[in-house]
PDB file of N, CA and C in Angstrom:
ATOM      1  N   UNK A   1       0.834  -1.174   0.000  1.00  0.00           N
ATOM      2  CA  UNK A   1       0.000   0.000   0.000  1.00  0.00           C
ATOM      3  C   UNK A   1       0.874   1.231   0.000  1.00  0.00           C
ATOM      4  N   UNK A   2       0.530   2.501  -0.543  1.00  0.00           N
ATOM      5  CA  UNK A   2       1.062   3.496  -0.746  1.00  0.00           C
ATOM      6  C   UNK A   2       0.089   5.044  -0.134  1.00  0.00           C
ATOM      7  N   UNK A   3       0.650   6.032  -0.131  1.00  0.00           N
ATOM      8  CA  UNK A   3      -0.416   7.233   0.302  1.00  0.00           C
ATOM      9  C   UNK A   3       0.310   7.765   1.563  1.00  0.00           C
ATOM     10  N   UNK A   4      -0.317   8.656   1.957  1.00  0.00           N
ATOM     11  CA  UNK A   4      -0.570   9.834   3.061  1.00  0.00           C
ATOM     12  C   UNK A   4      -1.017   8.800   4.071  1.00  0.00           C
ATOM     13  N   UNK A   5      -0.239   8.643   5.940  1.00  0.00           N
ATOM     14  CA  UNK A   5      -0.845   8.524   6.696  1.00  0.00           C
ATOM     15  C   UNK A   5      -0.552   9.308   7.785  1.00  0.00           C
ATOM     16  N   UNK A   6      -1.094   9.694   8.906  1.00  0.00           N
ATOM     17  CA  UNK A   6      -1.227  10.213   9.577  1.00  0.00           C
ATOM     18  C   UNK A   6      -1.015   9.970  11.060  1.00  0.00           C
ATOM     19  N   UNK A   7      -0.296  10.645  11.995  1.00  0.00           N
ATOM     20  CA  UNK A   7      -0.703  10.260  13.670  1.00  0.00           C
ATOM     21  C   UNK A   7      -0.569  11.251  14.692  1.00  0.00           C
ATOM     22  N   UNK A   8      -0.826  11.682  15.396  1.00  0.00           N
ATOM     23  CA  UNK A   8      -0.885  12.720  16.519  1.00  0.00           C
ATOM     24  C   UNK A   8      -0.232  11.820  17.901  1.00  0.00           C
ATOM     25  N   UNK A   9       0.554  12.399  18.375  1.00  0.00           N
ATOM     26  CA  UNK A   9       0.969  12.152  19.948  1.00  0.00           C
ATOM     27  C   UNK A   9       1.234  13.093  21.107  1.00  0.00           C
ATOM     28  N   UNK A  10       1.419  13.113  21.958  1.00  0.00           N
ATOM     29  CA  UNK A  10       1.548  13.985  23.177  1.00  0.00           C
ATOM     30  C   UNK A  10       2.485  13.236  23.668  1.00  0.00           C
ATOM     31  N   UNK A  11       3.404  14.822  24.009  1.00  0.00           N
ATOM     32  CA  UNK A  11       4.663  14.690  24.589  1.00  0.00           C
ATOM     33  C   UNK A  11       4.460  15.382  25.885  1.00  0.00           C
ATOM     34  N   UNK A  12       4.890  14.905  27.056  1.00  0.00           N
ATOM     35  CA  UNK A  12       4.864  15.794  28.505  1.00  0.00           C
ATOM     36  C   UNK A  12       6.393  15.043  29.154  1.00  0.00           C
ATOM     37  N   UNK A  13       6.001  16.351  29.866  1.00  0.00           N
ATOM     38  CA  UNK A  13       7.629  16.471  30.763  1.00  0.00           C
ATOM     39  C   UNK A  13       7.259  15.847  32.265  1.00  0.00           C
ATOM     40  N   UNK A  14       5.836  15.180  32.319  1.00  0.00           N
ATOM     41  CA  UNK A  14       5.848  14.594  34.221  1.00  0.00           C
ATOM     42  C   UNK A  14       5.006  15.606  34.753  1.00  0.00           C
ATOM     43  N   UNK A  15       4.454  16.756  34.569  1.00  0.00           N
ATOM     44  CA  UNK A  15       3.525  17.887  35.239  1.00  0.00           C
ATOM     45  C   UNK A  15       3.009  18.629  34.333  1.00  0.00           C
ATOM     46  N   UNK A  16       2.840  19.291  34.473  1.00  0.00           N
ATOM     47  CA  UNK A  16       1.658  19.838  33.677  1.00  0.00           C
ATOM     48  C   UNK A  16       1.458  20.398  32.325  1.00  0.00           C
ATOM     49  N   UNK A  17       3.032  20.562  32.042  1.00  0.00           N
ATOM     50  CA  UNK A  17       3.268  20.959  30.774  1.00  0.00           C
ATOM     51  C   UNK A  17       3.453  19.727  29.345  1.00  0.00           C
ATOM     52  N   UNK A  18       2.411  19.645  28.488  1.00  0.00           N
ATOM     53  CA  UNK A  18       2.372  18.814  27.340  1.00  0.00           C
ATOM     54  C   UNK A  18       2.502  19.335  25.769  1.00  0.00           C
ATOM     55  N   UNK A  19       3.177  18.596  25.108  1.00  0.00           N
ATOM     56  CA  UNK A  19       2.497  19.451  23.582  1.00  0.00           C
ATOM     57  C   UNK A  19       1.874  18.122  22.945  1.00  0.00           C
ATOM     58  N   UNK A  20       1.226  18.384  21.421  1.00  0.00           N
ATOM     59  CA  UNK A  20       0.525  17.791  20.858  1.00  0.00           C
ATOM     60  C   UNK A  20       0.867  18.308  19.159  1.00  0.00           C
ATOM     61  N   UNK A  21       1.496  17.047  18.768  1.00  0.00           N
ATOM     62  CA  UNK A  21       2.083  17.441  17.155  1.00  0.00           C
ATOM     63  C   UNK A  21       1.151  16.119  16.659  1.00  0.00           C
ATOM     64  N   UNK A  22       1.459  16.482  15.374  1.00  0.00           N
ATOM     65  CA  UNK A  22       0.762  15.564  14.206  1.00  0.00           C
ATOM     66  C   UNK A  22       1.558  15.081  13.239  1.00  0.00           C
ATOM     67  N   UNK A  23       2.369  14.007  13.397  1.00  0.00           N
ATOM     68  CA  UNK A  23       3.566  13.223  12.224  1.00  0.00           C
ATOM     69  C   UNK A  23       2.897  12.764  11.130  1.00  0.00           C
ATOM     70  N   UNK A  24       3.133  13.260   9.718  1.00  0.00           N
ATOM     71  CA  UNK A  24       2.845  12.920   8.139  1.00  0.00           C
ATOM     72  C   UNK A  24       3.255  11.860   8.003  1.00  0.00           C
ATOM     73  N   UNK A  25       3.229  10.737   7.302  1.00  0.00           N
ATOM     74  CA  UNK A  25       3.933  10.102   6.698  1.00  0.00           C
ATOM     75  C   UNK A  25       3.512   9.707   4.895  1.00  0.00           C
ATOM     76  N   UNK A  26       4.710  10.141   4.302  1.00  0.00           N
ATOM     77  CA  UNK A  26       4.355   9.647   2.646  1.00  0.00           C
ATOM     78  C   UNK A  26       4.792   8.710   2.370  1.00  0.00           C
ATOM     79  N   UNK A  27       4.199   7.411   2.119  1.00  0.00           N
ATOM     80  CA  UNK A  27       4.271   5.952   1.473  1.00  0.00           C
ATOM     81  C   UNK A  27       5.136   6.050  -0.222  1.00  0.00           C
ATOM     82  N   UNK A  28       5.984   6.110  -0.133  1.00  0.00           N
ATOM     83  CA  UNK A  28       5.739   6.107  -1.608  1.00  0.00           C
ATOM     84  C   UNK A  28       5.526   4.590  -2.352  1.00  0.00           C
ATOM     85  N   UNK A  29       4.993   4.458  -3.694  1.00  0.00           N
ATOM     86  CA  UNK A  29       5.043   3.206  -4.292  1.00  0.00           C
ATOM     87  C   UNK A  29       6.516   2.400  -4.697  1.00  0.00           C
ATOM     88  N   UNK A  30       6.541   0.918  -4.996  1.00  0.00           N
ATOM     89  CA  UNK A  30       7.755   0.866  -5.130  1.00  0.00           C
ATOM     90  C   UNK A  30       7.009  -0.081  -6.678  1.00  0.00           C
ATOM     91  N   UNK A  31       7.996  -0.613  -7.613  1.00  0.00           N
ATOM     92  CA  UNK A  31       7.723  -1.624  -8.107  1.00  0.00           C
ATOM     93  C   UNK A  31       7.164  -2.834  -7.903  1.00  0.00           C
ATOM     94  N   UNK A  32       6.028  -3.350  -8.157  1.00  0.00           N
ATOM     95  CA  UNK A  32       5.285  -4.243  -7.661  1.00  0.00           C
ATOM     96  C   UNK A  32       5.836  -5.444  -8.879  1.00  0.00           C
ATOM     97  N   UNK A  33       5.987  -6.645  -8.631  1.00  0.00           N
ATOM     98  CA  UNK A  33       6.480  -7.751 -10.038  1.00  0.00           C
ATOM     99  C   UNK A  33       5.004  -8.152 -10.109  1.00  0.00           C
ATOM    100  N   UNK A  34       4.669  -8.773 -11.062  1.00  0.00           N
ATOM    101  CA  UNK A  34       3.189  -9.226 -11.401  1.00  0.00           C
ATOM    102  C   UNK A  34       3.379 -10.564 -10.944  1.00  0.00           C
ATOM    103  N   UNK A  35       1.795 -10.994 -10.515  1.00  0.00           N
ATOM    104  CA  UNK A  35       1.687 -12.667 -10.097  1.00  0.00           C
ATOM    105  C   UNK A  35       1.027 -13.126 -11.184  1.00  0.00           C
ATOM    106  N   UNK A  36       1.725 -14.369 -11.084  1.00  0.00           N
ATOM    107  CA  UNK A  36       1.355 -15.473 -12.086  1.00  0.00           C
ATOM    108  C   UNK A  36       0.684 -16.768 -11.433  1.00  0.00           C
ATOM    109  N   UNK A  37      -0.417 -17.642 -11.543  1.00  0.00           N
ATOM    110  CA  UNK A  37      -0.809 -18.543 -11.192  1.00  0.00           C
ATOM    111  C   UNK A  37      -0.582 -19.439 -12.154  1.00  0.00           C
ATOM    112  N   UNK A  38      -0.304 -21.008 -11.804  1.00  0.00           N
ATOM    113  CA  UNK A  38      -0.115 -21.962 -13.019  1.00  0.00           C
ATOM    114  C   UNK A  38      -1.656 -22.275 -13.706  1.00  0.00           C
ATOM    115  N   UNK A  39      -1.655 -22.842 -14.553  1.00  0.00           N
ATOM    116  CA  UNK A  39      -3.014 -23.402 -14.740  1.00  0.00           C
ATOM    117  C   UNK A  39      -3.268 -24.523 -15.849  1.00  0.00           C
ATOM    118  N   UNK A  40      -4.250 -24.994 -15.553  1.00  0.00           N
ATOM    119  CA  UNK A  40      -4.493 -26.212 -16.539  1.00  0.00           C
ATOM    120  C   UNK A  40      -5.193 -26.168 -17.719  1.00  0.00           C
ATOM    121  N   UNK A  41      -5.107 -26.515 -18.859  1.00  0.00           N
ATOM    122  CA  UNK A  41      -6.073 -26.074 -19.807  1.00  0.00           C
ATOM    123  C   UNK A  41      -6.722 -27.332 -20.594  1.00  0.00           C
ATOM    124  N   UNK A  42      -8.135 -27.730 -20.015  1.00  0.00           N
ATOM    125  CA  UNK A  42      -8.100 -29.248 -20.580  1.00  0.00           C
ATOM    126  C   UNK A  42      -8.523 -28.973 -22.422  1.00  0.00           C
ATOM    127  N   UNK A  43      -8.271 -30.110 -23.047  1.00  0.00           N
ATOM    128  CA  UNK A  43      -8.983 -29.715 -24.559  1.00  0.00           C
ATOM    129  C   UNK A  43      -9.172 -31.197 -25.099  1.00  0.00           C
ATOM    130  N   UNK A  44      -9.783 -31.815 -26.138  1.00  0.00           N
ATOM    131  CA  UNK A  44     -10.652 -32.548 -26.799  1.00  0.00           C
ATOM    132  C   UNK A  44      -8.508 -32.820 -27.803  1.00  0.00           C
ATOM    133  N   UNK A  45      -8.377 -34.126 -27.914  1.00  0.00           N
ATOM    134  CA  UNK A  45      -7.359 -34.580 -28.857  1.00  0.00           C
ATOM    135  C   UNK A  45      -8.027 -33.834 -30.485  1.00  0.00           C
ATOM    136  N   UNK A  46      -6.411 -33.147 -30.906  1.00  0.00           N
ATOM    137  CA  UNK A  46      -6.773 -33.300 -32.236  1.00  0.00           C
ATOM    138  C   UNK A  46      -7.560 -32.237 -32.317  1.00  0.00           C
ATOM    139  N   UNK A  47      -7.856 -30.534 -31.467  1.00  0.00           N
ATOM    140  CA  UNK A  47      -8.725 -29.838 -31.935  1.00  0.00           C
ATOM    141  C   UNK A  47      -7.314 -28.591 -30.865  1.00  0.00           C
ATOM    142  N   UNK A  48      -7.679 -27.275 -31.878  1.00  0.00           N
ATOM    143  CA  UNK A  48      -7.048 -26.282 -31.815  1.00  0.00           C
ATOM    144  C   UNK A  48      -7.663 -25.803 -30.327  1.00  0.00           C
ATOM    145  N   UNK A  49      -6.650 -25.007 -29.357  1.00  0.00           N
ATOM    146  CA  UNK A  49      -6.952 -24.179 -27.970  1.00  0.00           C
ATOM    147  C   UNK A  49      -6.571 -23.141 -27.805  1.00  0.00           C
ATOM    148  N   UNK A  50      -7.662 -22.264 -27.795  1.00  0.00           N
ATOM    149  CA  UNK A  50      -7.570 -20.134 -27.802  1.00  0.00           C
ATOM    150  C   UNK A  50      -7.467 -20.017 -26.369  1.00  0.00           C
ATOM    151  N   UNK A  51      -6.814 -19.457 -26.000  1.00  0.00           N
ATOM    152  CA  UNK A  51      -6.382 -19.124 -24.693  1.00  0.00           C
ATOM    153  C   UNK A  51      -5.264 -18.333 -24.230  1.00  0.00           C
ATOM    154  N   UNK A  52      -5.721 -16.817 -23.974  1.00  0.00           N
ATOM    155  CA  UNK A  52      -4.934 -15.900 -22.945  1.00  0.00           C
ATOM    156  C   UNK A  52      -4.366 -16.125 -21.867  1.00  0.00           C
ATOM    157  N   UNK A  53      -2.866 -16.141 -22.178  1.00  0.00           N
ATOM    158  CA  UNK A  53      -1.576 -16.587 -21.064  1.00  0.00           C
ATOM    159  C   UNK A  53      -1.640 -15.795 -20.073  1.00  0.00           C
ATOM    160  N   UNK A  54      -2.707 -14.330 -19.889  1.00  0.00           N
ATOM    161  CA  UNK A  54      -2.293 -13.187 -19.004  1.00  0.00           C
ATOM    162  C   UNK A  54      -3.681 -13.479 -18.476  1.00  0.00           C
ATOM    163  N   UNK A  55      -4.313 -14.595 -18.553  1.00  0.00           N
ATOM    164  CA  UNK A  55      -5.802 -14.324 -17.545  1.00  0.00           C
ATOM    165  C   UNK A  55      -5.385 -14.668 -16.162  1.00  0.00           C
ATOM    166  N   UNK A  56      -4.646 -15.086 -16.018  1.00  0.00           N
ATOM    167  CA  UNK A  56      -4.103 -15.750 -14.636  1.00  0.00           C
ATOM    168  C   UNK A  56      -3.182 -14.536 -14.259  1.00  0.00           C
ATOM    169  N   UNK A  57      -2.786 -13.697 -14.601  1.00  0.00           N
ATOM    170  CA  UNK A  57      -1.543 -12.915 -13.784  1.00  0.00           C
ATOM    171  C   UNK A  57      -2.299 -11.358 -14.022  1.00  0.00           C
ATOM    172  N   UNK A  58      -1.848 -10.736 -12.624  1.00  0.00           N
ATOM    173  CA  UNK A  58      -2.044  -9.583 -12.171  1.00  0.00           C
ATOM    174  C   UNK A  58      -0.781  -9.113 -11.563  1.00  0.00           C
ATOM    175  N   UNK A  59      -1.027  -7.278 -12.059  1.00  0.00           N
ATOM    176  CA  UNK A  59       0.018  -6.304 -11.865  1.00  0.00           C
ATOM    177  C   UNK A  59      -0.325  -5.321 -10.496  1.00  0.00           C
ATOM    178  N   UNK A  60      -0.053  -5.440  -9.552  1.00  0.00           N
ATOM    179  CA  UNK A  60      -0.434  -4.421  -8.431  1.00  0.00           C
ATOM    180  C   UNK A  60      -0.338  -2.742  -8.497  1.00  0.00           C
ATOM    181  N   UNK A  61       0.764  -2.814  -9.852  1.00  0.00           N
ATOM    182  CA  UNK A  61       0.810  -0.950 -10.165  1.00  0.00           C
ATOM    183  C   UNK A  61       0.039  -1.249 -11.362  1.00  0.00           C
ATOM    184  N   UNK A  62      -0.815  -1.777 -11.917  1.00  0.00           N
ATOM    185  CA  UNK A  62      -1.430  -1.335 -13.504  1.00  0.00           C
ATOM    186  C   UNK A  62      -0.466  -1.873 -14.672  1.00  0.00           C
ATOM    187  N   UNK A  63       0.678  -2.187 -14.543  1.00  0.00           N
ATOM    188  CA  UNK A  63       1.473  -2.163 -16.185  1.00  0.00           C
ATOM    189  C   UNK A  63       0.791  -3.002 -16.594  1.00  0.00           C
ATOM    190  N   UNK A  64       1.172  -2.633 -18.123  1.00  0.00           N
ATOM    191  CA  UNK A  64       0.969  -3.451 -19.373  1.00  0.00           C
ATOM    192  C   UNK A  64       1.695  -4.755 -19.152  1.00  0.00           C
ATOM    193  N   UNK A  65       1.247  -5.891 -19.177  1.00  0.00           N
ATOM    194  CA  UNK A  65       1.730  -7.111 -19.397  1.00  0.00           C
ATOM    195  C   UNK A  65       2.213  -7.920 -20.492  1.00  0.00           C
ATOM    196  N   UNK A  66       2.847  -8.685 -20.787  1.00  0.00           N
ATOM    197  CA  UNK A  66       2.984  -9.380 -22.150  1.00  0.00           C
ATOM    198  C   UNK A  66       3.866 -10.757 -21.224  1.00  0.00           C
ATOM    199  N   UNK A  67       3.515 -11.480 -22.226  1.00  0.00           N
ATOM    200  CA  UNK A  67       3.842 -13.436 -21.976  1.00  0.00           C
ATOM    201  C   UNK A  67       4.998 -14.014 -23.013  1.00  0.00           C
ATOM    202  N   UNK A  68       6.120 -14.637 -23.049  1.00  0.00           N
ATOM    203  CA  UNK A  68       6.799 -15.027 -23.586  1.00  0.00           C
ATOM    204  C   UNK A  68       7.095 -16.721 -22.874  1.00  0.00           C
ATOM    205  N   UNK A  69       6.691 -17.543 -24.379  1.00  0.00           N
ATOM    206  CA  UNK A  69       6.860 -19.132 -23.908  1.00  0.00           C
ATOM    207  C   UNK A  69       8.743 -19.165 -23.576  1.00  0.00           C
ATOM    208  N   UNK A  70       8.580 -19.611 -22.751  1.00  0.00           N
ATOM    209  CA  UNK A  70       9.991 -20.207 -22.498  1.00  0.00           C
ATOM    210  C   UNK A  70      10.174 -21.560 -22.851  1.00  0.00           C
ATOM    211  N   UNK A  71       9.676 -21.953 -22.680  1.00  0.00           N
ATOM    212  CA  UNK A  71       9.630 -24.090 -22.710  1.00  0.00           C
ATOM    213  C   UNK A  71       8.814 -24.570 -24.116  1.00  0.00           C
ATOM    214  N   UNK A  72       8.783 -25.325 -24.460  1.00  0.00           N
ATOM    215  CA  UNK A  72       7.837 -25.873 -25.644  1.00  0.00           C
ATOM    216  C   UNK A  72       7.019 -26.897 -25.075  1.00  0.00           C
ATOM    217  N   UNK A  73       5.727 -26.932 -25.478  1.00  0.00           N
ATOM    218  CA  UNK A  73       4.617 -27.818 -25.261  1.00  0.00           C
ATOM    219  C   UNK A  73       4.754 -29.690 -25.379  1.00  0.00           C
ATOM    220  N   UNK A  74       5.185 -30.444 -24.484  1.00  0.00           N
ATOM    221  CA  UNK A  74       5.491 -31.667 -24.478  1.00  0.00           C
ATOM    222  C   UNK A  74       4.492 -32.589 -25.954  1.00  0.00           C
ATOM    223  N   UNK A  75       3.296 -32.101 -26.355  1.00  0.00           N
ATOM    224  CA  UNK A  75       2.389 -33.281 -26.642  1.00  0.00           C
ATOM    225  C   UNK A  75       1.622 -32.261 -27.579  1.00  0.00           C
ATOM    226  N   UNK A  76       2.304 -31.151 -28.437  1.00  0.00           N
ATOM    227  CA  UNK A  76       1.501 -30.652 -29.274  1.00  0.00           C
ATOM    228  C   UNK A  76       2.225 -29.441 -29.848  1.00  0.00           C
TER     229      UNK A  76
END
């Protein structure tokens, strides 16, 4: 998480004298890596399978995603 938070404390010396400030704090964002889940894709022998490699993975800052096979498909 990122943003503006906020806190107030009181400082005293033991008697009667106190103050009361209010500490900022700014979060900034950092690079988030995107998650990937594995997944299974069943299909019928012998018939073509349409299917988006990026339905399973999410970016926590928004980027644009893109998928590159590394490995080749054992059985097709």
């Amino acid at each position: 998480l990122n943003g503006t938070d906020t806190f107030t404390y009181k400082a005293s010396d033991g008697a009667a004298e106190t103050a009361f400030t209010t500490v900022t704090i700014n979060v900034t964002s950092i690079e988030d890596v995107p998650v990937a889940a594995n997944d299974t894709i069943p299909h019928a022998k012998d018939t073509s399978v349409a299917y988006s490699l990026l339905n399973r993975v999410s970016d926590g800052d928004g980027d644009t995603l893109t998928a590159t096979l590394l490995s080749s498909t054992q059985h097709g």
